[in-house]
PDB file of N, CA and C in Angstrom:
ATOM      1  N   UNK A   1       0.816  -1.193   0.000  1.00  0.00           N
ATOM      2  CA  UNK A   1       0.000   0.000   0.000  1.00  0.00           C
ATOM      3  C   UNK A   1       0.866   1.266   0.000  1.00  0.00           C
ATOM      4  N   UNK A   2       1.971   1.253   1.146  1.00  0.00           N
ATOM      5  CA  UNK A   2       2.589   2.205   0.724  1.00  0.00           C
ATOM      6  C   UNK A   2       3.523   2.301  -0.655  1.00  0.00           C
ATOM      7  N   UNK A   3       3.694   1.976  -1.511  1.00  0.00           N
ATOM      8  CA  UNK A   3       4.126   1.504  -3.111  1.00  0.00           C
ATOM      9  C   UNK A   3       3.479   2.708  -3.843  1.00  0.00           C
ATOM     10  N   UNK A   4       2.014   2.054  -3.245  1.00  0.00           N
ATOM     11  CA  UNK A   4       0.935   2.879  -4.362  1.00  0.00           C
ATOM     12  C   UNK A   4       0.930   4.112  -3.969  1.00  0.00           C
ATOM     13  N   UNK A   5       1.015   4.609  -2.213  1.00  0.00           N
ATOM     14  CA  UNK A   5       0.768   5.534  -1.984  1.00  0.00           C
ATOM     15  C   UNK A   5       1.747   6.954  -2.635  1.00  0.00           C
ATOM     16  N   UNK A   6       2.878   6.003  -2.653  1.00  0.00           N
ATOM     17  CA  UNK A   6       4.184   6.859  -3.190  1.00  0.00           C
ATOM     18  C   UNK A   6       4.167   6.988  -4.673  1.00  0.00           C
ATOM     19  N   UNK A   7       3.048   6.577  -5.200  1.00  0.00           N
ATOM     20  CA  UNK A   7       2.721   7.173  -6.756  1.00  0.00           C
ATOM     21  C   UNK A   7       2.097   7.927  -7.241  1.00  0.00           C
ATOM     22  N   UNK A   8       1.150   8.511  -6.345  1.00  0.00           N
ATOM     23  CA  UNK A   8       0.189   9.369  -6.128  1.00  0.00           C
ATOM     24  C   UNK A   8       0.909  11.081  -6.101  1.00  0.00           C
ATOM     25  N   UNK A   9       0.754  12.051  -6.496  1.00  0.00           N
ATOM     26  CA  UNK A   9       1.029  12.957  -6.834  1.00  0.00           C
ATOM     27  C   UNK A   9      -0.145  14.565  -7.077  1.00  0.00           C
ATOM     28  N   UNK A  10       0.404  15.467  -6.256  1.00  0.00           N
ATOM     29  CA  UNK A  10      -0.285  16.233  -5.973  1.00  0.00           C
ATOM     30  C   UNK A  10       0.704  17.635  -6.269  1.00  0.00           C
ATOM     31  N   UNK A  11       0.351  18.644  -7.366  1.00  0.00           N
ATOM     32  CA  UNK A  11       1.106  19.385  -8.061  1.00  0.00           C
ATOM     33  C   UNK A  11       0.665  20.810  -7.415  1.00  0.00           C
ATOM     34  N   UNK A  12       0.689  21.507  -6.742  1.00  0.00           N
ATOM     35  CA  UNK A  12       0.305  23.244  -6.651  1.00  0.00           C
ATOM     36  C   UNK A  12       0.918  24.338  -6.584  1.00  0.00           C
ATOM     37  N   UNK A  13       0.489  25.408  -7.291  1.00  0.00           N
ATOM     38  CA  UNK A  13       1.164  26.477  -7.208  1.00  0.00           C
ATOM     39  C   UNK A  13       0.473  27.492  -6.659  1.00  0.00           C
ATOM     40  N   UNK A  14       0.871  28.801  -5.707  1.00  0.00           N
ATOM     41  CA  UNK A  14       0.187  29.773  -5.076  1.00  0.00           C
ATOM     42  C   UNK A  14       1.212  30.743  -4.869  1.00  0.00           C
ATOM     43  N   UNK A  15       0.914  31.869  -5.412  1.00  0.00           N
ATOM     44  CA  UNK A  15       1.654  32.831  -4.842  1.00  0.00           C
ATOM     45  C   UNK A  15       2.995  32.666  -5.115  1.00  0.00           C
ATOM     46  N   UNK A  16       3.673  32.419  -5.680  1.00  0.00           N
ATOM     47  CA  UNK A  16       5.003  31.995  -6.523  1.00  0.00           C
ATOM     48  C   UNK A  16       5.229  30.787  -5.692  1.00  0.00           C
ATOM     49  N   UNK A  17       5.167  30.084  -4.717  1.00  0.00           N
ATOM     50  CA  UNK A  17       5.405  28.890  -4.360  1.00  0.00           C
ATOM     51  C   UNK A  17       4.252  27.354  -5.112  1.00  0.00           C
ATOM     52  N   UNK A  18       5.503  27.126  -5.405  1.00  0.00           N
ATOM     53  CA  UNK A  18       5.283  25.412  -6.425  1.00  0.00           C
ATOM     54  C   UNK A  18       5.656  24.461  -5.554  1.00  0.00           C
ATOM     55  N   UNK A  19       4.794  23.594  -4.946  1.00  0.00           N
ATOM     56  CA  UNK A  19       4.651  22.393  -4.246  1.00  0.00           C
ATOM     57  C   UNK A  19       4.889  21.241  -5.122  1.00  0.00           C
ATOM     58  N   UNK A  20       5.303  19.696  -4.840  1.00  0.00           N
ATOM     59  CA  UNK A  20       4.892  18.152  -5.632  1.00  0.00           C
ATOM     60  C   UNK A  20       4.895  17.743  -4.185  1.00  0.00           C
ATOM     61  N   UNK A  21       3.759  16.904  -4.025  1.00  0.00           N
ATOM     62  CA  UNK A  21       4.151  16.118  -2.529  1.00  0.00           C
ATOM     63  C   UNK A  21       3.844  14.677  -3.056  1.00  0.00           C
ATOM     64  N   UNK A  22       3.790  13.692  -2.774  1.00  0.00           N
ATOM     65  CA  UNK A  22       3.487  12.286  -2.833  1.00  0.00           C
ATOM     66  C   UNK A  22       2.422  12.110  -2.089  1.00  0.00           C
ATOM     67  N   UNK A  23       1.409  10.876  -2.553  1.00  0.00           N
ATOM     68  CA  UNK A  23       0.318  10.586  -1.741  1.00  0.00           C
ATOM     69  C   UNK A  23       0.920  10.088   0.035  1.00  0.00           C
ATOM     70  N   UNK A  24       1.864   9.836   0.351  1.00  0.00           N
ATOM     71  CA  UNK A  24       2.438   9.723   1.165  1.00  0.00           C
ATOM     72  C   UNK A  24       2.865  10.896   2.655  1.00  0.00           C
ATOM     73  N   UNK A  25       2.692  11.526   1.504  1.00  0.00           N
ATOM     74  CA  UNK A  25       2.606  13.314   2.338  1.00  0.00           C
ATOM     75  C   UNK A  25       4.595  13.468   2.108  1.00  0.00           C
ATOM     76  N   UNK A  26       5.266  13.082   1.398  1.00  0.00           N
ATOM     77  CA  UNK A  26       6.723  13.378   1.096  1.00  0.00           C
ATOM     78  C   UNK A  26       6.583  14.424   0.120  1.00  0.00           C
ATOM     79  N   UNK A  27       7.460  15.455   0.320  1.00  0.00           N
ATOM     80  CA  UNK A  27       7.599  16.935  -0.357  1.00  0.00           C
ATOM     81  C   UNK A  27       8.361  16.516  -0.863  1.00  0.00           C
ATOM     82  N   UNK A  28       8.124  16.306  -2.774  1.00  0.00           N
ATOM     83  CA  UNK A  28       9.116  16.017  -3.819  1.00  0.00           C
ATOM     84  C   UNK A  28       9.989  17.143  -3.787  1.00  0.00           C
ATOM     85  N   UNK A  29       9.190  18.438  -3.900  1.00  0.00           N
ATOM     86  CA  UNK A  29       9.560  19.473  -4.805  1.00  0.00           C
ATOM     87  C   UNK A  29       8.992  20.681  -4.161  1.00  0.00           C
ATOM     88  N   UNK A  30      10.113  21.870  -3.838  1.00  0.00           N
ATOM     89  CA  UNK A  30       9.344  23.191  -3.274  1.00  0.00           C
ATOM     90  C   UNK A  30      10.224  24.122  -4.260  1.00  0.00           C
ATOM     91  N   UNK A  31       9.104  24.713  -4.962  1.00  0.00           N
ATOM     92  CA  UNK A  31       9.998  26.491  -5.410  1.00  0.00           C
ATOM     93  C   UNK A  31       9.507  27.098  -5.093  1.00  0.00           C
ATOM     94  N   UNK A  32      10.653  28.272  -4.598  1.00  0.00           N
ATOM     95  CA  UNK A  32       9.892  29.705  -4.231  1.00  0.00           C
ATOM     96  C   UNK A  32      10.454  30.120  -5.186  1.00  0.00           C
ATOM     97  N   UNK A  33       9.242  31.112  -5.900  1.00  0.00           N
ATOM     98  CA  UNK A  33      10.034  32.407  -6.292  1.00  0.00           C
ATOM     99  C   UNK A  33      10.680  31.953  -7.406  1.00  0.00           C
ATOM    100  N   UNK A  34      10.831  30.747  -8.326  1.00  0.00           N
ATOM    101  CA  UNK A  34      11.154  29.767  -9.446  1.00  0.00           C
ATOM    102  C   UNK A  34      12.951  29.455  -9.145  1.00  0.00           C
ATOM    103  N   UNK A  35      12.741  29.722  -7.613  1.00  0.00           N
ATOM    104  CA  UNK A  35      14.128  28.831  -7.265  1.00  0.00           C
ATOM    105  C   UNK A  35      13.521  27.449  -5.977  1.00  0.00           C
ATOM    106  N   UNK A  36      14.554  26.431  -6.601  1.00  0.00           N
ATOM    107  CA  UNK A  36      14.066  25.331  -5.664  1.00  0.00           C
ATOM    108  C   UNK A  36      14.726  25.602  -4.406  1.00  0.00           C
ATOM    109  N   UNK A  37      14.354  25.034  -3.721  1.00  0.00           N
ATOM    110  CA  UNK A  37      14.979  25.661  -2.355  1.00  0.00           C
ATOM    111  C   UNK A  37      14.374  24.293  -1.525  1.00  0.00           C
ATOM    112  N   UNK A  38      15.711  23.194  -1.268  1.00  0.00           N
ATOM    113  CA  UNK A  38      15.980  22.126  -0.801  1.00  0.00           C
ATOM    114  C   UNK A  38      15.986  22.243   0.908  1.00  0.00           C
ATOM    115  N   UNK A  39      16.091  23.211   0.801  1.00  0.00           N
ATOM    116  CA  UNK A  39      16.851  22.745   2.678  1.00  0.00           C
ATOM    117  C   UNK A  39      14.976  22.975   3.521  1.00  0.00           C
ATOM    118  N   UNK A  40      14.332  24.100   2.935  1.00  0.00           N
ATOM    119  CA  UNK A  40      12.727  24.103   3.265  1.00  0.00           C
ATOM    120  C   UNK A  40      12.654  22.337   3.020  1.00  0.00           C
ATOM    121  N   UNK A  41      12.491  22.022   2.148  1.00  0.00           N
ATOM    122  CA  UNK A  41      11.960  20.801   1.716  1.00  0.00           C
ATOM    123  C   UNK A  41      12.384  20.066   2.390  1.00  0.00           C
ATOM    124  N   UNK A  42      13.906  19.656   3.036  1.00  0.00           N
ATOM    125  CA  UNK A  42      14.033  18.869   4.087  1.00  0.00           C
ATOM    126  C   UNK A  42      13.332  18.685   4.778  1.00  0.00           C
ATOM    127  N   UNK A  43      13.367  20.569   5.647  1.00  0.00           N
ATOM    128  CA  UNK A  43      12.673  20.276   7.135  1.00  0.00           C
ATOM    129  C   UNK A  43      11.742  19.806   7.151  1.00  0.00           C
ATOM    130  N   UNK A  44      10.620  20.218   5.973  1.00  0.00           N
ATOM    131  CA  UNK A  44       9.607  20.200   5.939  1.00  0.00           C
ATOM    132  C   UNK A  44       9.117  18.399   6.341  1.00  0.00           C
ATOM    133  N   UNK A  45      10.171  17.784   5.410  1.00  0.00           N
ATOM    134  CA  UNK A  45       9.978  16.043   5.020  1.00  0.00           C
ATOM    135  C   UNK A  45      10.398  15.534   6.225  1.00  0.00           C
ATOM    136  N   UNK A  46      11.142  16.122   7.262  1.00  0.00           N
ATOM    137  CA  UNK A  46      11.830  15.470   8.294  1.00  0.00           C
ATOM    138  C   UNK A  46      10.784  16.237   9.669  1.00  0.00           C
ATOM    139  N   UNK A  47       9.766  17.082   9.157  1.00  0.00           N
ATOM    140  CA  UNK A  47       8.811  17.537  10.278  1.00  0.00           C
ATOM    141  C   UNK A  47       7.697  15.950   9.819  1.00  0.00           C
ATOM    142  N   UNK A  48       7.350  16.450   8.575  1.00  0.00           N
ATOM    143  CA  UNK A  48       6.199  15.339   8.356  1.00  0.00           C
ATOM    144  C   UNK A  48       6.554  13.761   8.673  1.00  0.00           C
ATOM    145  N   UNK A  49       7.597  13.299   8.426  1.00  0.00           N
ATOM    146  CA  UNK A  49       8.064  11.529   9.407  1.00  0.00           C
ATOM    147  C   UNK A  49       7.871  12.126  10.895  1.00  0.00           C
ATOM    148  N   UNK A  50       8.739  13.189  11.533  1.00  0.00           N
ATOM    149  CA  UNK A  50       8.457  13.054  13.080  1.00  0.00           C
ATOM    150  C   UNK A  50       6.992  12.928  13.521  1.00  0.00           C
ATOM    151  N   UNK A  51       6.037  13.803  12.876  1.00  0.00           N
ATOM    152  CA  UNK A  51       4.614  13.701  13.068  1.00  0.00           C
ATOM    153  C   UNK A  51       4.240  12.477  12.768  1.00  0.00           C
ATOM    154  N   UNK A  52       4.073  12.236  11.823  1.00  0.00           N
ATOM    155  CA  UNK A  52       3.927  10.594  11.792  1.00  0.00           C
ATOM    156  C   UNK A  52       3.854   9.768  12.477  1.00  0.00           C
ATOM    157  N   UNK A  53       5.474   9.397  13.139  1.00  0.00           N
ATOM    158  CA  UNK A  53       5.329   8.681  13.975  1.00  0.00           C
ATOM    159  C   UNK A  53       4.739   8.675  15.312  1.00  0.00           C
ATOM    160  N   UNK A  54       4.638  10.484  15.602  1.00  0.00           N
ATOM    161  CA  UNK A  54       3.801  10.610  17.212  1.00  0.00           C
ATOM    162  C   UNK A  54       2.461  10.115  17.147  1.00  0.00           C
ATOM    163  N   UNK A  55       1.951  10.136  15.676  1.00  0.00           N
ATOM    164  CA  UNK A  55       0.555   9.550  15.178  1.00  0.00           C
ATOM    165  C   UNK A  55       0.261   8.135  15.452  1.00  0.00           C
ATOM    166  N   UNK A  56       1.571   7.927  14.773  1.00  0.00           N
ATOM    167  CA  UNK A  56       1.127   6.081  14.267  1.00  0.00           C
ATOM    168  C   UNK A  56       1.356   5.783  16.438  1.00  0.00           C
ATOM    169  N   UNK A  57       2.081   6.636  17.218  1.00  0.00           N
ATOM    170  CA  UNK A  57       2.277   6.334  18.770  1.00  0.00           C
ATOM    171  C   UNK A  57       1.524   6.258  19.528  1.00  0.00           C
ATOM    172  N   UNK A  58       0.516   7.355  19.100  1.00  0.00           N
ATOM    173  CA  UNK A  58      -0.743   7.836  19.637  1.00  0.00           C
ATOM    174  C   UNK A  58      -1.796   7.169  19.360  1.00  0.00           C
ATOM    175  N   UNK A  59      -2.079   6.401  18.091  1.00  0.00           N
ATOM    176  CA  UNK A  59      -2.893   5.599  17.203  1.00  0.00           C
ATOM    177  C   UNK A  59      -3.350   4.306  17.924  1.00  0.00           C
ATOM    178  N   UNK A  60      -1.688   3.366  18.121  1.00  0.00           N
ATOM    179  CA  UNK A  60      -1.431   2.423  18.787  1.00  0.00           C
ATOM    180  C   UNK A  60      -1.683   2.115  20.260  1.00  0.00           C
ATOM    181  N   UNK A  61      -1.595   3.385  21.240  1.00  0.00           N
ATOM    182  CA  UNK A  61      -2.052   3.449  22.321  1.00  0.00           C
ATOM    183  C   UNK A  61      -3.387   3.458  22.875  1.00  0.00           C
ATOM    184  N   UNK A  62      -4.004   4.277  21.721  1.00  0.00           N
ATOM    185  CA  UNK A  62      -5.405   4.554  21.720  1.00  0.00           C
ATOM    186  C   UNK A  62      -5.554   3.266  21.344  1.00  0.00           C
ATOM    187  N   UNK A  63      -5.554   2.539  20.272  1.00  0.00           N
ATOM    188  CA  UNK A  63      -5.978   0.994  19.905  1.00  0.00           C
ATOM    189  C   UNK A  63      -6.134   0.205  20.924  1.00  0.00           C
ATOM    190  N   UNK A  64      -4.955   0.138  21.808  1.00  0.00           N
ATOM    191  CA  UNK A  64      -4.503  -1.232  23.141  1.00  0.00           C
ATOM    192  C   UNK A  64      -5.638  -0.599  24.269  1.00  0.00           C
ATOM    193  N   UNK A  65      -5.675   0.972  24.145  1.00  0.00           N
ATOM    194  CA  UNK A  65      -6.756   0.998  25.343  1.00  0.00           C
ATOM    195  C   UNK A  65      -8.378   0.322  25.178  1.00  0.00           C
ATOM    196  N   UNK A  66      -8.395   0.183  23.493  1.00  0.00           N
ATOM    197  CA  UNK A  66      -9.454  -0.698  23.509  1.00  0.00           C
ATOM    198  C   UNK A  66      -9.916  -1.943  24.325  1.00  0.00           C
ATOM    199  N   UNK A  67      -8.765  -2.492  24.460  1.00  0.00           N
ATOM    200  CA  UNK A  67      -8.483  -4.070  24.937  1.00  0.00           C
ATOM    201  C   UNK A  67      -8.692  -5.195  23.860  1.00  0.00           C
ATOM    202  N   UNK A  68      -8.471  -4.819  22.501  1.00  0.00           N
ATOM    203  CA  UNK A  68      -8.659  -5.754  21.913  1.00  0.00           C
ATOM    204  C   UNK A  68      -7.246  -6.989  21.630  1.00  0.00           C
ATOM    205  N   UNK A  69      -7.305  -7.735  21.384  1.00  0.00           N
ATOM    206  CA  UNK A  69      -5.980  -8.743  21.864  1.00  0.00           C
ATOM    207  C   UNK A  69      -5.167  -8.482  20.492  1.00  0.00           C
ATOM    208  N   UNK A  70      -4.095  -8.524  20.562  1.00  0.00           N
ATOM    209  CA  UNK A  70      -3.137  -8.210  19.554  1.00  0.00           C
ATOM    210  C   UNK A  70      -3.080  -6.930  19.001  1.00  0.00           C
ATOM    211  N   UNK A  71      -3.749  -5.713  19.324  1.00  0.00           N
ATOM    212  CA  UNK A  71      -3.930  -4.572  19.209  1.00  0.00           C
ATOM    213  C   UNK A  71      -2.734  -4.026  20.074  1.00  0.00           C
ATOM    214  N   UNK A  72      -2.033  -4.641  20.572  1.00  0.00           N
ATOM    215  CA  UNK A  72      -0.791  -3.630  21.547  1.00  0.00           C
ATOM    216  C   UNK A  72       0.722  -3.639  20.725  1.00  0.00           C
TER     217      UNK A  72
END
């Protein structure tokens, strides 16, 4: 699933900033201003995994408080 998700593609432009992200939520591509500008795009990709994972942390906890068996 994630395969597919990473094929998925989402193109925008606003205000001189040009976005590509992946269905995945990974920032292919940022221009400002019709310069790319990599190091935004890092943080940006290395904010969106940290969130992630407090998600998928938070997700999992909430699940086990269900009590359902193998849910922990």
């Amino acid at each position: 699933m994630k395969k597919r998700m990473e094929e998925i593609f989402l193109e925008l432009e606003d205000r001189g900033i040009k976005v590509r992200l992946r269905g995945d939520n990974h920032l292919e591509e940022l221009i400002v201003d019709g310069q790319k500008d990599e190091r935004i795009r890092d943080v940006l990709n290395k904010a969106l995994k940290e969130v992630q994972k407090k998600v998928a942390k938070k997700m999992q906890g909430d699940l086990g408080d269900l009590g359902i068996p193998g849910l922990k």
